[in-house]
N, C-alpha and C. Protein backbone atom coordinates (compact mmCIF):
# COMPACT_ATOMS: atom_id res chain seq x y z
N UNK A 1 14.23 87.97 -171.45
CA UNK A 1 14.10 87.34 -172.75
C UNK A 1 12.62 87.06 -173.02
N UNK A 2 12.04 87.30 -174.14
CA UNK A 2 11.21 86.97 -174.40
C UNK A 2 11.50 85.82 -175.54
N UNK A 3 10.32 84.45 -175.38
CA UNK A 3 10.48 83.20 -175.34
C UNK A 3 9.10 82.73 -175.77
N UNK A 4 8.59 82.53 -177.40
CA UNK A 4 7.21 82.45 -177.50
C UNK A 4 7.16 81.68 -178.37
N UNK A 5 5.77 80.55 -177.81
CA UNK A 5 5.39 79.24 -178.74
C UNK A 5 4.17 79.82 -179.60
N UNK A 6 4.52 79.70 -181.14
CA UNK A 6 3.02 79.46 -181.66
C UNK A 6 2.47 78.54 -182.19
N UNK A 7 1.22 78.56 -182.05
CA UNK A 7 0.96 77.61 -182.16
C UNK A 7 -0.12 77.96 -183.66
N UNK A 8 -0.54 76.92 -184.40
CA UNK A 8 -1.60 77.50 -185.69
C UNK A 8 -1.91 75.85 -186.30
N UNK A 9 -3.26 75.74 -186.70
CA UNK A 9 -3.42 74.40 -187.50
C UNK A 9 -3.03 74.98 -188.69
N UNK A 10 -2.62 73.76 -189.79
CA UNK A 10 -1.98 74.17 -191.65
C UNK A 10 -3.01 75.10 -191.74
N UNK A 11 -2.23 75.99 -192.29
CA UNK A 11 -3.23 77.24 -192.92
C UNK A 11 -3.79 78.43 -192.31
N UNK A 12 -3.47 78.13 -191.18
CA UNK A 12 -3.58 79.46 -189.89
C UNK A 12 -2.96 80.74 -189.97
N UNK A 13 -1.97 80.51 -190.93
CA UNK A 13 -0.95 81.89 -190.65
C UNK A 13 0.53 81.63 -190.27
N UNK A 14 0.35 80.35 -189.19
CA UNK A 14 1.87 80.71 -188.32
C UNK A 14 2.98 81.42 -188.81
N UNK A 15 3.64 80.75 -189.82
CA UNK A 15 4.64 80.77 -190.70
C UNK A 15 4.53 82.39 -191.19
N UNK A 16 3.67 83.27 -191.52
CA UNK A 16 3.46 84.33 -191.95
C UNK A 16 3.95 85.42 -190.88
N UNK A 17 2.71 84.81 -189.38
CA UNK A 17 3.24 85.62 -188.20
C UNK A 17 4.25 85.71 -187.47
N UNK A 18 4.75 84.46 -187.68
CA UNK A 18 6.19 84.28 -186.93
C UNK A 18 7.19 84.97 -187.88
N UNK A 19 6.96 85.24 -189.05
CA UNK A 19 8.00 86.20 -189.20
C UNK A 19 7.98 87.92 -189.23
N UNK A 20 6.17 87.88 -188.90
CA UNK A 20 6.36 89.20 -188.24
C UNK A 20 6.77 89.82 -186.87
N UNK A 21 6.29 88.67 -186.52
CA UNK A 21 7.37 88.70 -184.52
C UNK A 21 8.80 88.35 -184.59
N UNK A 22 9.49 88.05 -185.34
CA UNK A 22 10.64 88.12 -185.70
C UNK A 22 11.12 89.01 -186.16
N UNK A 23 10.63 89.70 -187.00
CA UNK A 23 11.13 91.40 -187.24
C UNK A 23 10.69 92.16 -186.46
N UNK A 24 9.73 92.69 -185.83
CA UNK A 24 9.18 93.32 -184.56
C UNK A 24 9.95 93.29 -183.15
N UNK A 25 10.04 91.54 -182.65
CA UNK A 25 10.85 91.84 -181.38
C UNK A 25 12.15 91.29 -181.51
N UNK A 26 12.10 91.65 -182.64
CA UNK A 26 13.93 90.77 -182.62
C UNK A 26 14.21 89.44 -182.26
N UNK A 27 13.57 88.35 -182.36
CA UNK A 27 13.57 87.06 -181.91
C UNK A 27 14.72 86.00 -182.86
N UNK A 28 14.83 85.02 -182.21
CA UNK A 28 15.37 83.98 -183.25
C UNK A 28 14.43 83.22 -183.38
N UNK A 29 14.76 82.65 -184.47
CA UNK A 29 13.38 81.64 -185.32
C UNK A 29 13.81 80.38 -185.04
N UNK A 30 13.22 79.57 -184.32
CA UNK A 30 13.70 78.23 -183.94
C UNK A 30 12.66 77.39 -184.13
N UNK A 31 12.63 76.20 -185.36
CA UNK A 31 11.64 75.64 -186.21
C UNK A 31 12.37 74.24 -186.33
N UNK A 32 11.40 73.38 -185.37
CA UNK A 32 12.24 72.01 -185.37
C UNK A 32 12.45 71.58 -186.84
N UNK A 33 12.22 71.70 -188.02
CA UNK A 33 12.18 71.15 -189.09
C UNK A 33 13.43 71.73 -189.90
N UNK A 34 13.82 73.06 -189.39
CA UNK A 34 14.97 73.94 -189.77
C UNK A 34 16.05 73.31 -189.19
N UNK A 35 15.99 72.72 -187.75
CA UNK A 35 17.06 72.49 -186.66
C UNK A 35 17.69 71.55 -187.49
N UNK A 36 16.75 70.43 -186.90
CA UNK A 36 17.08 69.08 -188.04
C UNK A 36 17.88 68.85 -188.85
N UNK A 37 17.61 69.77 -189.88
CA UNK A 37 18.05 69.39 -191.34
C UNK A 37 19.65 69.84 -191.12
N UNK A 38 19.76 71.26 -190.38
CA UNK A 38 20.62 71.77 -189.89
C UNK A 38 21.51 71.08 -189.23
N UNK A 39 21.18 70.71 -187.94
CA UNK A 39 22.24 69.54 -187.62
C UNK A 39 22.90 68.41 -188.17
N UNK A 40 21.63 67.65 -189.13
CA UNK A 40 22.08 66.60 -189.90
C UNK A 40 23.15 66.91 -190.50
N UNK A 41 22.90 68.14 -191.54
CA UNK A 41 23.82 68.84 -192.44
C UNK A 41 25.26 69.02 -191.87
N UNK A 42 25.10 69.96 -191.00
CA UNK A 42 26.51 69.86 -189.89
C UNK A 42 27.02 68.69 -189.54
N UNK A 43 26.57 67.69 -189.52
CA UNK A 43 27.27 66.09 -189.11
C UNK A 43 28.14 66.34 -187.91
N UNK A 44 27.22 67.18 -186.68
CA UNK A 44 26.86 67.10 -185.17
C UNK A 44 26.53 65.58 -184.80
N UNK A 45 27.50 65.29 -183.53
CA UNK A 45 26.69 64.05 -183.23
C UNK A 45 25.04 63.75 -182.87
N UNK A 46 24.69 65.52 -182.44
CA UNK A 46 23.10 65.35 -182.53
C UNK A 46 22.36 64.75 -183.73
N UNK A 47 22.94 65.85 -184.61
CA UNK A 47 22.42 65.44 -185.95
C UNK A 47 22.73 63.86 -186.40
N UNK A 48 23.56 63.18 -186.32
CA UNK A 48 23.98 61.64 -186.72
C UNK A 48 22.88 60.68 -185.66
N UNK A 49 22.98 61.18 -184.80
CA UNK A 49 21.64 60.79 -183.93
C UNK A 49 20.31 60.67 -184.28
N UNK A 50 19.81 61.82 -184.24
CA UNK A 50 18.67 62.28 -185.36
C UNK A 50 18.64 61.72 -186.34
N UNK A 51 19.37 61.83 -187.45
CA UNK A 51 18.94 61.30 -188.46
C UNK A 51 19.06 59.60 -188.65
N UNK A 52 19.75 59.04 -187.36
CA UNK A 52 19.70 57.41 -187.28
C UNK A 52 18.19 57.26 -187.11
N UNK A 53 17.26 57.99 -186.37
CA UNK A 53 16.13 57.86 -186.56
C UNK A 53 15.08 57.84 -188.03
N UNK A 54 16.04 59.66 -188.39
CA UNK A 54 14.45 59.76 -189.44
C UNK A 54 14.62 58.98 -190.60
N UNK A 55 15.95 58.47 -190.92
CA UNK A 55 16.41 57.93 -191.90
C UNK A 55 15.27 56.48 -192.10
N UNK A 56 14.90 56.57 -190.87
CA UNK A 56 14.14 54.64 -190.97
C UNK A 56 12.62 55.39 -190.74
N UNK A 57 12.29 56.35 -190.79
CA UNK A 57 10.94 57.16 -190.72
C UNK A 57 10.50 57.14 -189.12
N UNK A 58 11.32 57.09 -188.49
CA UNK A 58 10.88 56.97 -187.01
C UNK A 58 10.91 58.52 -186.42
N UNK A 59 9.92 59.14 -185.48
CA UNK A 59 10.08 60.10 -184.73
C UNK A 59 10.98 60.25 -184.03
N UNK A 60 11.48 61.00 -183.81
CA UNK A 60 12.71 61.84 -182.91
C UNK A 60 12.53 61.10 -181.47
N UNK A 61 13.12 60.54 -180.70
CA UNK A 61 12.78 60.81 -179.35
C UNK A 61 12.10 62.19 -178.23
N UNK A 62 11.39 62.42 -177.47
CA UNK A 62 11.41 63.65 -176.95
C UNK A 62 12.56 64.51 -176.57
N UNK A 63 13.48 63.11 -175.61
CA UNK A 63 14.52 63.58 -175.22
C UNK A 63 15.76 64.02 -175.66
N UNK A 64 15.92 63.27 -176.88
CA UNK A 64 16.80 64.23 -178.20
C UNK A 64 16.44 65.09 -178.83
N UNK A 65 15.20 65.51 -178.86
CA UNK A 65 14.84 66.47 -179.14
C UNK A 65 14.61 68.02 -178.38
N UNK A 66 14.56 67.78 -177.16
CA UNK A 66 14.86 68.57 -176.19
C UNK A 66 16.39 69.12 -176.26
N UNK A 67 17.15 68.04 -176.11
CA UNK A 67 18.95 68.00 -176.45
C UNK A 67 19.34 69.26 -177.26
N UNK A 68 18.52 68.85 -178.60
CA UNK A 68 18.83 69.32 -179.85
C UNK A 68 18.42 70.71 -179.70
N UNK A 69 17.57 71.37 -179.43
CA UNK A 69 16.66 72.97 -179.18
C UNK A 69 17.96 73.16 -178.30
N UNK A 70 18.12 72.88 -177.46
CA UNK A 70 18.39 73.35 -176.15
C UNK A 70 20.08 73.73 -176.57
N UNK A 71 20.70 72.87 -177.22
CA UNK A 71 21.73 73.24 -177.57
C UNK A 71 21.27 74.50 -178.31
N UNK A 72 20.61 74.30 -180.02
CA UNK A 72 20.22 75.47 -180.67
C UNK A 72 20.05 76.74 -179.70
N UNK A 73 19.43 76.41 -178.99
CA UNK A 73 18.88 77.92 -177.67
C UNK A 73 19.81 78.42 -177.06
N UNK A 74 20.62 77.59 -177.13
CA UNK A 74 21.96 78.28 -176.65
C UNK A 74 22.96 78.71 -176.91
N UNK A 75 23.17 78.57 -178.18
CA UNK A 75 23.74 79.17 -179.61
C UNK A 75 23.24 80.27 -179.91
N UNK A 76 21.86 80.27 -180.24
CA UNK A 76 21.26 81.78 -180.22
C UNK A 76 21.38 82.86 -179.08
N UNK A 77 21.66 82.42 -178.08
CA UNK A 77 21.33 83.27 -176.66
C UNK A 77 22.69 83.18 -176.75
N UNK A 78 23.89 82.53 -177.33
CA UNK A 78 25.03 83.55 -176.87
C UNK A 78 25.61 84.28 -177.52
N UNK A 79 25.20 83.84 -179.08
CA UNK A 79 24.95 85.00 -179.94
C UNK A 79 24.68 86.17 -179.64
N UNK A 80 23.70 86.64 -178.70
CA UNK A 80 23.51 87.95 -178.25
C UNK A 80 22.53 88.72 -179.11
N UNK A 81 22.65 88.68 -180.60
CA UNK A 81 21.71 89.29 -181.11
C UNK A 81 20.08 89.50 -180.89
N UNK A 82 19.86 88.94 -180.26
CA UNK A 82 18.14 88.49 -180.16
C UNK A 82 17.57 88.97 -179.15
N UNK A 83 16.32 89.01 -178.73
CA UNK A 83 15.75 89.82 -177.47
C UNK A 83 15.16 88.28 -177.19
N UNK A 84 14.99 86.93 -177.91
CA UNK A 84 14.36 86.14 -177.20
C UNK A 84 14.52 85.25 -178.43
N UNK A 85 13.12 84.08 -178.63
CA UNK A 85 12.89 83.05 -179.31
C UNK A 85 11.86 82.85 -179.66
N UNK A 86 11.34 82.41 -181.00
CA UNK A 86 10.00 81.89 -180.74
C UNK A 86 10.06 80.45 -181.50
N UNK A 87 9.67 79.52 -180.87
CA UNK A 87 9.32 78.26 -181.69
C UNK A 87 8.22 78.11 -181.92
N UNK A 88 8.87 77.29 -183.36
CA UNK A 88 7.49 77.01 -184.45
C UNK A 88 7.78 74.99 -184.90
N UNK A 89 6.66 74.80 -184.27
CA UNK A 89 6.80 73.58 -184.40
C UNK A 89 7.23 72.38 -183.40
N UNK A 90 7.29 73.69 -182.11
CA UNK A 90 7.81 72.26 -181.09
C UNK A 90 7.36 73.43 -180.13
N UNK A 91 5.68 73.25 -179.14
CA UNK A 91 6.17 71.14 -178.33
C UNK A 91 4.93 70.79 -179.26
N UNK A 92 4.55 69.75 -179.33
CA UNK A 92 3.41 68.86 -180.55
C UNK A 92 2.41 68.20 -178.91
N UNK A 93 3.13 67.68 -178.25
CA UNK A 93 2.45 67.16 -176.99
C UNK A 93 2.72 67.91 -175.49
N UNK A 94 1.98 66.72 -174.85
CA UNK A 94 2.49 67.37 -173.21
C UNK A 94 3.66 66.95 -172.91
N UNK A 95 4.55 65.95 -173.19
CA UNK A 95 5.69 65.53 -172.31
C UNK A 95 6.58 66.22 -173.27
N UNK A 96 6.46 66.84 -174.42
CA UNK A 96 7.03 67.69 -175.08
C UNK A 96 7.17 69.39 -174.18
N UNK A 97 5.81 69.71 -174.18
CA UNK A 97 5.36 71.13 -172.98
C UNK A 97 6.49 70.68 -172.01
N UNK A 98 6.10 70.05 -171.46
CA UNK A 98 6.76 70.07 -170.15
C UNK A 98 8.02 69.95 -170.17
N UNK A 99 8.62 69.39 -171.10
CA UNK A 99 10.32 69.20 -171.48
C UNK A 99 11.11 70.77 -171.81
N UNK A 100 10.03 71.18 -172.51
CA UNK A 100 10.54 72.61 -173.10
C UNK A 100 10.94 73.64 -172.13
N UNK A 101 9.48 73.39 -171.49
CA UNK A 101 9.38 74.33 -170.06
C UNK A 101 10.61 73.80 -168.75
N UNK A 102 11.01 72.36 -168.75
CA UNK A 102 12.25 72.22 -168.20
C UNK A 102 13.75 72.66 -168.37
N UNK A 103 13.75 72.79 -169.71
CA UNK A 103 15.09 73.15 -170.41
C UNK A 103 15.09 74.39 -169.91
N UNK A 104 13.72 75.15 -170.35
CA UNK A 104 14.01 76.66 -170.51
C UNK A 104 14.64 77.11 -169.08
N UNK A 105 13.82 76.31 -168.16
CA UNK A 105 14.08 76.51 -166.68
C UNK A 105 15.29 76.69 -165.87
N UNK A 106 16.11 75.31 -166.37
CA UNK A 106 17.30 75.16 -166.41
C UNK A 106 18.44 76.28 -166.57
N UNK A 107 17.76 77.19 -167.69
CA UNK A 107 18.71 78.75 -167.83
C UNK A 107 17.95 79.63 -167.30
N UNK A 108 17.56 79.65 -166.58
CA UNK A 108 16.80 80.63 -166.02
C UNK A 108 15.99 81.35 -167.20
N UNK A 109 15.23 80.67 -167.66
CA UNK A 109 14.07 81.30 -168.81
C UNK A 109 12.95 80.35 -168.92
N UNK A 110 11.92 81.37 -169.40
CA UNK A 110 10.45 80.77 -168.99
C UNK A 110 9.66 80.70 -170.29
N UNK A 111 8.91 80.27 -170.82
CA UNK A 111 7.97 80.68 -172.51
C UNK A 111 7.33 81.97 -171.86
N UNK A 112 7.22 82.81 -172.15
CA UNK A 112 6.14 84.03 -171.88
C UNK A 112 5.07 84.15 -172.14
N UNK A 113 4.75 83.54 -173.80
CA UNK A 113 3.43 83.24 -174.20
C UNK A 113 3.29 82.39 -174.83
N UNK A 114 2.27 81.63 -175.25
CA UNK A 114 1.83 80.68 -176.28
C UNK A 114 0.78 81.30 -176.92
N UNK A 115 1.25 81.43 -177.99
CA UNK A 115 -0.14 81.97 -179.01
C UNK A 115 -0.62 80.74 -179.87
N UNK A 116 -1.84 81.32 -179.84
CA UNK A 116 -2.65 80.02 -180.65
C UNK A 116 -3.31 81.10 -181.41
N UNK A 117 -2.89 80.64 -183.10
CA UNK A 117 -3.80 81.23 -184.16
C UNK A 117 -4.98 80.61 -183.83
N UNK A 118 -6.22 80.82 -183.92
CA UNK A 118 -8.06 79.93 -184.22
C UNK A 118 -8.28 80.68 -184.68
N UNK A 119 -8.60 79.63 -186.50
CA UNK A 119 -9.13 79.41 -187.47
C UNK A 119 -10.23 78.83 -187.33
N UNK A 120 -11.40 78.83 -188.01
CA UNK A 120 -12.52 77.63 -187.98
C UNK A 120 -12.34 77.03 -189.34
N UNK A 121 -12.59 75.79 -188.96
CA UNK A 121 -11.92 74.56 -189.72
C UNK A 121 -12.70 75.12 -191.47
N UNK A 122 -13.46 75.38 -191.43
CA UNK A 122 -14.08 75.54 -193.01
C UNK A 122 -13.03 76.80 -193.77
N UNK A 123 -12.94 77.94 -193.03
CA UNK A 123 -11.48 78.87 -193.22
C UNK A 123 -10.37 78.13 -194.09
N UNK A 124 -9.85 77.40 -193.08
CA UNK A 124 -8.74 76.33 -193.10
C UNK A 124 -8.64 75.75 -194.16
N UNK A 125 -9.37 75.38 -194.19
CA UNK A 125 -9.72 74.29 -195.59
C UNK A 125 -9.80 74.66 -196.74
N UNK A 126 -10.75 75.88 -196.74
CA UNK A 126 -10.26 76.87 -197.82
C UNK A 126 -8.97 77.31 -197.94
N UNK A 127 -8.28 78.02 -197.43
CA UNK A 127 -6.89 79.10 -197.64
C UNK A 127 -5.81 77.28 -197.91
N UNK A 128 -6.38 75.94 -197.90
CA UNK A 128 -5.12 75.19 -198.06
C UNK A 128 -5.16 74.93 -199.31
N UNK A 129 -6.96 74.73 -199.54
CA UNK A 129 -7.32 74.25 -200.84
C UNK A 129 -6.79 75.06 -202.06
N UNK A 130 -6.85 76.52 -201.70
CA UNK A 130 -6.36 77.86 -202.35
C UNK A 130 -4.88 77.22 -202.58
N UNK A 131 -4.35 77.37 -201.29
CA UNK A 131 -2.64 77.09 -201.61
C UNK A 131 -2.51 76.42 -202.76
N UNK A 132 -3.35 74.82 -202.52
CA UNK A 132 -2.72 73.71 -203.28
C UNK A 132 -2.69 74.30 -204.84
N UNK A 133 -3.88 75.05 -205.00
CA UNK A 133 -4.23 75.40 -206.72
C UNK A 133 -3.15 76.63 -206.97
N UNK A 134 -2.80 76.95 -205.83
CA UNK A 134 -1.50 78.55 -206.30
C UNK A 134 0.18 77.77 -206.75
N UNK A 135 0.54 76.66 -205.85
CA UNK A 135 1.61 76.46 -205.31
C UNK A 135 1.77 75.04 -205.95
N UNK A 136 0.67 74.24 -206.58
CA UNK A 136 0.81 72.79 -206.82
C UNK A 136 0.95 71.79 -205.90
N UNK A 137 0.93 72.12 -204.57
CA UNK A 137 1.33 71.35 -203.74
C UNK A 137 0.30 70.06 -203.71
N UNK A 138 0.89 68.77 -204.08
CA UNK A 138 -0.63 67.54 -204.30
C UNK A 138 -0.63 67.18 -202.91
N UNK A 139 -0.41 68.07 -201.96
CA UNK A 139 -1.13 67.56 -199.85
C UNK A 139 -2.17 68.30 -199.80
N UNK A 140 -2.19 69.47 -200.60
CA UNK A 140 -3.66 70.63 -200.07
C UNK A 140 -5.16 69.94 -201.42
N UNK A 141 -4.90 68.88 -200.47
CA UNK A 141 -6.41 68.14 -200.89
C UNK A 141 -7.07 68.08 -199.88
N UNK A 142 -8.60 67.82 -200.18
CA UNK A 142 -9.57 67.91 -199.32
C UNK A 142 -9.24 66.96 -197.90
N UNK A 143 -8.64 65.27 -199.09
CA UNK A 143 -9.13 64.44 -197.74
C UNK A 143 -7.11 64.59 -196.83
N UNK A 144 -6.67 64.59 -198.11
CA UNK A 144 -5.52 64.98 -196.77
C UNK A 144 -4.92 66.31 -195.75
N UNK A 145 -5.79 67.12 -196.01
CA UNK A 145 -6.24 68.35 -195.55
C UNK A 145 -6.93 68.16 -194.25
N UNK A 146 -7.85 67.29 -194.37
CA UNK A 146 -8.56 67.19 -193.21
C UNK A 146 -8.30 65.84 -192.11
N UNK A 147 -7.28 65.10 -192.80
CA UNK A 147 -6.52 64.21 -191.95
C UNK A 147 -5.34 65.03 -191.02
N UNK A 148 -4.97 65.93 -191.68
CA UNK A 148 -3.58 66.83 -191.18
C UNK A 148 -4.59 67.62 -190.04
N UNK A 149 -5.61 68.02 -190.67
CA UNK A 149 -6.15 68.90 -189.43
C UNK A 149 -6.49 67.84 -188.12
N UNK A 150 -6.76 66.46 -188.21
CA UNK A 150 -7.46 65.93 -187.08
C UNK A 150 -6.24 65.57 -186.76
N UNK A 151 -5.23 65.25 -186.86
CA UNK A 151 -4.11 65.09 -185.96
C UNK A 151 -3.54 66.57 -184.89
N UNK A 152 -3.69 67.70 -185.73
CA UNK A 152 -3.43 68.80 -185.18
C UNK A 152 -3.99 68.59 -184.28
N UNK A 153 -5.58 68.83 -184.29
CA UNK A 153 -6.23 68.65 -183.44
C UNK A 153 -6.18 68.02 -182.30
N UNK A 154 -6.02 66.80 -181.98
CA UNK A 154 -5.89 65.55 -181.17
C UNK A 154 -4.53 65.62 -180.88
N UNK A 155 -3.74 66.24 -181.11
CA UNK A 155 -2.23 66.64 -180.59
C UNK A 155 -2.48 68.05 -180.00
N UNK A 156 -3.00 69.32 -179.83
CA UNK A 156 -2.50 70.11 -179.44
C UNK A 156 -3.43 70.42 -178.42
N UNK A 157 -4.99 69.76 -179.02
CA UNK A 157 -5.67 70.01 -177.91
C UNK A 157 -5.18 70.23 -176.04
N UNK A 158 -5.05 68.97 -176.10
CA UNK A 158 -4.00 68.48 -174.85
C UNK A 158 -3.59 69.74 -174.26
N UNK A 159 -2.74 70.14 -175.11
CA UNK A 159 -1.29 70.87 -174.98
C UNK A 159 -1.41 72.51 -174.66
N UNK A 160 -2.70 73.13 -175.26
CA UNK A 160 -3.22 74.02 -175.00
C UNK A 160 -3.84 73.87 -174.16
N UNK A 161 -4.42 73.35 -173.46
CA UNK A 161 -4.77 72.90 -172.09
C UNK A 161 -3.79 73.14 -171.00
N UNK A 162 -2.80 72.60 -171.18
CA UNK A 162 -1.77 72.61 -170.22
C UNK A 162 -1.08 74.20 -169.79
N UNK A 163 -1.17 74.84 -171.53
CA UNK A 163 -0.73 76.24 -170.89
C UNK A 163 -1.50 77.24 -170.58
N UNK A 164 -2.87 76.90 -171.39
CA UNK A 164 -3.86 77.81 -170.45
C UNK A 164 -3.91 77.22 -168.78
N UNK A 165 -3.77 76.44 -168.11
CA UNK A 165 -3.58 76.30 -166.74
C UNK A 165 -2.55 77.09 -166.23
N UNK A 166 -1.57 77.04 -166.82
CA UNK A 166 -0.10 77.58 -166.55
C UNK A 166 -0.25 79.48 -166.49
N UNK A 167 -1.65 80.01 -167.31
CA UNK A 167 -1.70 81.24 -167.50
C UNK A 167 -0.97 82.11 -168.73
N UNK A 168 -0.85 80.93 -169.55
CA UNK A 168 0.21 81.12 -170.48
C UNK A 168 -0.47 81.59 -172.12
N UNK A 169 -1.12 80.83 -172.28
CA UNK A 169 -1.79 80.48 -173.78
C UNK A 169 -2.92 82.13 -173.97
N UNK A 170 -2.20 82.23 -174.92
CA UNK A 170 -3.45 83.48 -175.97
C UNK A 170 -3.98 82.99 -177.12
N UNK A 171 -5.28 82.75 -176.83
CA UNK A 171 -6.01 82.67 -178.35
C UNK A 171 -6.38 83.71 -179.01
N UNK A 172 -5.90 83.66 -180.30
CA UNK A 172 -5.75 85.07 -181.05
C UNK A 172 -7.15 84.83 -182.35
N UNK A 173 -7.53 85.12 -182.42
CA UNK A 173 -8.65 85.13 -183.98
C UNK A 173 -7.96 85.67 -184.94
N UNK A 174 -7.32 83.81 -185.60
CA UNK A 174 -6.58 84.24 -187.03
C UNK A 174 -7.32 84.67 -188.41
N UNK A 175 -8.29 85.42 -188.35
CA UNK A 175 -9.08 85.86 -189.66
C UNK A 175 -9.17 87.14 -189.75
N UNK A 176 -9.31 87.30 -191.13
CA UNK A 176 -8.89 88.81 -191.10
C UNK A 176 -7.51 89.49 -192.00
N UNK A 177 -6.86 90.41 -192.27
CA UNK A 177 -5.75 90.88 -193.05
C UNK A 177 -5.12 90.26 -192.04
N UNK A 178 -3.65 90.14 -192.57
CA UNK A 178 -2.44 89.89 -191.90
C UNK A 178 -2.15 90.78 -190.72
N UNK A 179 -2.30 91.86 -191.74
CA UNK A 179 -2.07 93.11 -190.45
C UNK A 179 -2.73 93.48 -189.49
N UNK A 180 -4.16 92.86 -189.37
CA UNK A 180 -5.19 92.58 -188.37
C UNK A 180 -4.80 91.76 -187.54
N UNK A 181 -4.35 90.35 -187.87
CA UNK A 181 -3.76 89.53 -187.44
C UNK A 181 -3.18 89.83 -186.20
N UNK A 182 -2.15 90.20 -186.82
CA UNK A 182 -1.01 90.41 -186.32
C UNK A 182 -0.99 91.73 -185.37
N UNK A 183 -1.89 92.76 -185.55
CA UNK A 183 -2.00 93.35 -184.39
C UNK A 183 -2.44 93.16 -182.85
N UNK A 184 -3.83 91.72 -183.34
CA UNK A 184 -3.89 91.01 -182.31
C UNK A 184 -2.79 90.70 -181.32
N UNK A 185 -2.10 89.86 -182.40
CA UNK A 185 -0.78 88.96 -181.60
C UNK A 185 0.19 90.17 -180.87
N UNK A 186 0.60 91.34 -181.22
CA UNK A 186 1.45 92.61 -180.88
C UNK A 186 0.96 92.38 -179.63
N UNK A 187 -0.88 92.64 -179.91
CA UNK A 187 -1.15 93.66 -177.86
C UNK A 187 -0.95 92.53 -177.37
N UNK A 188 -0.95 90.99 -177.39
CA UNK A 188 -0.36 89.88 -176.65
C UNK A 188 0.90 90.08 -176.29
N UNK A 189 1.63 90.41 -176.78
CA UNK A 189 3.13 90.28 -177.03
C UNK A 189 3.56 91.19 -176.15
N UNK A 190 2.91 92.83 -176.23
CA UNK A 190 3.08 93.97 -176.06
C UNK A 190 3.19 93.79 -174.14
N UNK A 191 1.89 93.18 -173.75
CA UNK A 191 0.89 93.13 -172.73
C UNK A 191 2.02 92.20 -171.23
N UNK A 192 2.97 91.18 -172.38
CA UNK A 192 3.42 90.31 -171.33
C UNK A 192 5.05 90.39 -171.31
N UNK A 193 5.58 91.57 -172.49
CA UNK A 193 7.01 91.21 -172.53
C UNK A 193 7.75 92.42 -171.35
């Protein structure tokens, strides 16, 4: 199975590339923000769980949140359709990393890669500022643009740390056409599956 985290600050791409590695290696798309809503919707006791949280604006626990994928991951994997997974949006920290990397363990499966789109922050800032004026969105402002980026930041730092130790993490240079992009990410993909 191939089993891949990406990773991207707002405006990196992710969302673009992850659905080109989703048509390419046949993956399932597993996007904590999709899960969520999903379970809630289903009125799963996960989901009634979950949303006893977000309902009061509180974060997920790690450990229900682990719960929650892990079930999802296993729905997809017995589905059969898929050659693997890639998540978008989870792990955010280390005791997150390390939870993921436990679950996966648990079924005998490993992350294969972590890709990290790098953008340089002035890029970034542009292609959000762009968004906001295409899309209306009133978040792709300057100053909350660059609040979203310093949390990225100060959250994943960490975390990319942890899997470059592990031998895990590819930094990819997200600039450039899509299809540049994304050829990057292929010979990653290509190199370890």
């Amino acid at each position: 199975m191939l089993n891949i985290v990406i990773f991207g600050a707002p405006g990196s791409g992710k969302g673009t590339q992850s659905e080109n590695l989703i048509k390419k290696y046949n993956l399932a798309h597993i996007s904590t923000g999709d899960v969520l809503r999903a379970e809630k919707a289903s009125g799963t006791e996960l989901g009634k769980l979950a949303d006893s949280y977000m309902s009061k604006g509180q974060l997920i626990p790690d450990e229900l949140m682990i719960d929650i994928l892990a079930s999802v991951f296993d729905q997809k994997i017995k589905a059969g359709d898929c050659k693997g997974v890639i998540f978008d949006g989870f792990p955010r920290t280390i005791p997150q990393g390390k939870a993921l990397s436990e679950m996966l363990e648990k079924r005998n499966q490993s992350i294969s890669a972590v890709v990290s789109l790098d953008v340089p922050e002035e890029e970034l800032i542009e292609r959000l500022i762009n968004r906001g004026k295409q899309t209306g969105r009133n978040d792709d402002n300057y100053e909350t643009i660059k609040a979203r980026l310093d949390v990225y930041y100060n959250q994943t730092t960490p975390l990319k740390e942890l899997f470059e130790k592990e031998g895990k993490l590819y930094s990819i240079e997200g600039v450039g056409t899509v299809d540049e992009i994304f050829g990057r990410i292929s010979s990653v993909i290509d190199s370890v599956k």
